[in-house]
Protein backbone atom coordinates (compact mmCIF):
# COMPACT_ATOMS: atom_id res chain seq x y z
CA UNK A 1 107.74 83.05 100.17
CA UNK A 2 106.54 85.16 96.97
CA UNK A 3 104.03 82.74 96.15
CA UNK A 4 102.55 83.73 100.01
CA UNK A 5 102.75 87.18 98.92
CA UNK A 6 105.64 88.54 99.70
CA UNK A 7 107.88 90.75 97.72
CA UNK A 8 111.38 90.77 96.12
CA UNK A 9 112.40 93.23 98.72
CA UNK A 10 110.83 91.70 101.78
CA UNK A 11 112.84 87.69 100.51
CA UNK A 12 115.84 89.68 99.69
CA UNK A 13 116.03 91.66 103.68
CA UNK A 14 115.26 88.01 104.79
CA UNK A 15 117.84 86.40 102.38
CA UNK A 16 120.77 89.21 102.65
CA UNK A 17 120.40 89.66 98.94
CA UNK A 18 120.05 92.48 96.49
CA UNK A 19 116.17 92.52 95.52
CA UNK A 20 117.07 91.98 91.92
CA UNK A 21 119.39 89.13 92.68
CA UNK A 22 115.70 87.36 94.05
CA UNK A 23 114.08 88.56 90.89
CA UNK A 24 116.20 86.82 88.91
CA UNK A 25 115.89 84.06 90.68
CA UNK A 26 112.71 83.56 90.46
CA UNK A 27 112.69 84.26 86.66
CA UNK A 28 115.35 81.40 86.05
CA UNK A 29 113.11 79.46 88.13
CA UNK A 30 109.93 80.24 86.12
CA UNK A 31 108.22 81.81 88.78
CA UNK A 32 105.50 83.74 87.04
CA UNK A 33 106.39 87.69 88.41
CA UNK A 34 103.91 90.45 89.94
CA UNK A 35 104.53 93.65 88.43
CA UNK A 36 105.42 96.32 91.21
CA UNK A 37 102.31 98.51 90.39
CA UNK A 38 100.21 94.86 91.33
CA UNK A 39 101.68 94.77 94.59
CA UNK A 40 100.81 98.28 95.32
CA UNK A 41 97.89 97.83 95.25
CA UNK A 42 97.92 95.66 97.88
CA UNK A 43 98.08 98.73 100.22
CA UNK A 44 94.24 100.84 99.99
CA UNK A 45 94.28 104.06 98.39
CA UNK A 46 92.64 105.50 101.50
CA UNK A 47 95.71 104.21 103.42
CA UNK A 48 98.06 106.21 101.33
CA UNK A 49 95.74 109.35 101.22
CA UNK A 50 95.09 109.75 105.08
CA UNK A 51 98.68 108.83 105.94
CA UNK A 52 100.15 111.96 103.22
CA UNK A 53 97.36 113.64 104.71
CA UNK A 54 98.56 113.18 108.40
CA UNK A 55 101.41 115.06 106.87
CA UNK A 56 104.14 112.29 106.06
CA UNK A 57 105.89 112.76 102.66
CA UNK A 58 105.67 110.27 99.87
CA UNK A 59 108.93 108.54 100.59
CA UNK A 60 107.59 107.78 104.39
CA UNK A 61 104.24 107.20 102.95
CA UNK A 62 106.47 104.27 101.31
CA UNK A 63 108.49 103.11 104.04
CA UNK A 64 105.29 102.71 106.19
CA UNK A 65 103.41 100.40 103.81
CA UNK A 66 106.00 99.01 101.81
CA UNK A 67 105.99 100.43 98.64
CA UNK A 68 108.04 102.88 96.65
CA UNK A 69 108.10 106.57 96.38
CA UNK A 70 107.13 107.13 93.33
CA UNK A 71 103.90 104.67 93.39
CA UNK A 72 102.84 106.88 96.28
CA UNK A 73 103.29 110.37 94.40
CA UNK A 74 101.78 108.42 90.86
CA UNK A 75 98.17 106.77 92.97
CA UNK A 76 98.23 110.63 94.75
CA UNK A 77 98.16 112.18 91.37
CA UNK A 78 96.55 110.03 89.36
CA UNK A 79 93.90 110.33 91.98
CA UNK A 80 93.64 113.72 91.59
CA UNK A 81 95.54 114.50 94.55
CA UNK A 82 98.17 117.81 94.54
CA UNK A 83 100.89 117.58 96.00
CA UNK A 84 102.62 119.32 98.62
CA UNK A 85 105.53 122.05 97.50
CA UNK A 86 108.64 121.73 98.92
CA UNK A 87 108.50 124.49 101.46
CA UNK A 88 104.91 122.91 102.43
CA UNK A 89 106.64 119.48 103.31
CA UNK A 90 109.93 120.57 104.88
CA UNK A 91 107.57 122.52 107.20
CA UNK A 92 105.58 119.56 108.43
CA UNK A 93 108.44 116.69 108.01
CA UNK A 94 108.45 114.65 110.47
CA UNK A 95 112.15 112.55 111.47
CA UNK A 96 112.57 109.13 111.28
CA UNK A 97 112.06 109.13 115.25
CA UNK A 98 109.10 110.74 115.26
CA UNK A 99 107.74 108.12 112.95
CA UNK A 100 108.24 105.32 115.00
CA UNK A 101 106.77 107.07 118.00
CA UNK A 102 103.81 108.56 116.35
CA UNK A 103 102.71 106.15 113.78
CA UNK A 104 104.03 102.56 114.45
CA UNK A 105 104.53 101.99 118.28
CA UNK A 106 101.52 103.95 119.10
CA UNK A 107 99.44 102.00 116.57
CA UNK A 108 98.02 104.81 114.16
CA UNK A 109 99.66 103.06 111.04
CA UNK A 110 97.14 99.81 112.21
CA UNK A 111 93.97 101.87 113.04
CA UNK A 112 94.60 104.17 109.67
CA UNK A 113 95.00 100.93 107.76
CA UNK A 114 92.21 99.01 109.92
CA UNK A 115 89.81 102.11 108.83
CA UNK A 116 90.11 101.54 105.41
């Protein structure tokens, strides 16, 4: 499965194991590893950038596309994005349920990432 691409943390949800229990797996098994900031970059910078634009935080930014906060807030900033202060985001947050409605049944996340 991580030789087709897919990550520690999508084998170990599949698996019912700890994401570094699969890492070390692989290691032991001479797997040769993708660094995490490799497979972030599977997901388009434009991606990120409309979708915290659309007004989702970092962290949902992540959960949306599969990566961790903190590559989200380090491609914003290193892009020369700014981000948004506290008081900004807890305006505009949006809850888990309006997520799912809004962005993945409706189909946005696909036609934001299909418009890259």
């Amino acid at each position: 499965m991580y030789n087709s691409g897919h990550s520690c943390g999508d084998i170990a949800e599949v698996d019912g194991r700890s994401r570094v229990a699969i890492y070390n797996c692989l290691r032991r098994h001479g797997v040769p590893l993708r660094s995490r900031s490799i497979a972030a970059q599977k997901v388009p910078l434009e991606v990120v950038v409309k979708l915290y634009n659309m007004g989702l935080s970092a962290t949902q930014v992540g959960r949306l596309v599969h990566i961790a906060a903190s590559s989200v807030v380090r491609r914003l900033r290193s892009n020369g994005f700014a981000m948004r202060s506290r008081s900004v985001a807890s305006r505009i947050a949006y809850s888990d349920a309006e997520i799912e409605q809004y962005f993945v049944s409706s189909g946005v996340l696909s036609f934001v990432a299909g418009d890259a």
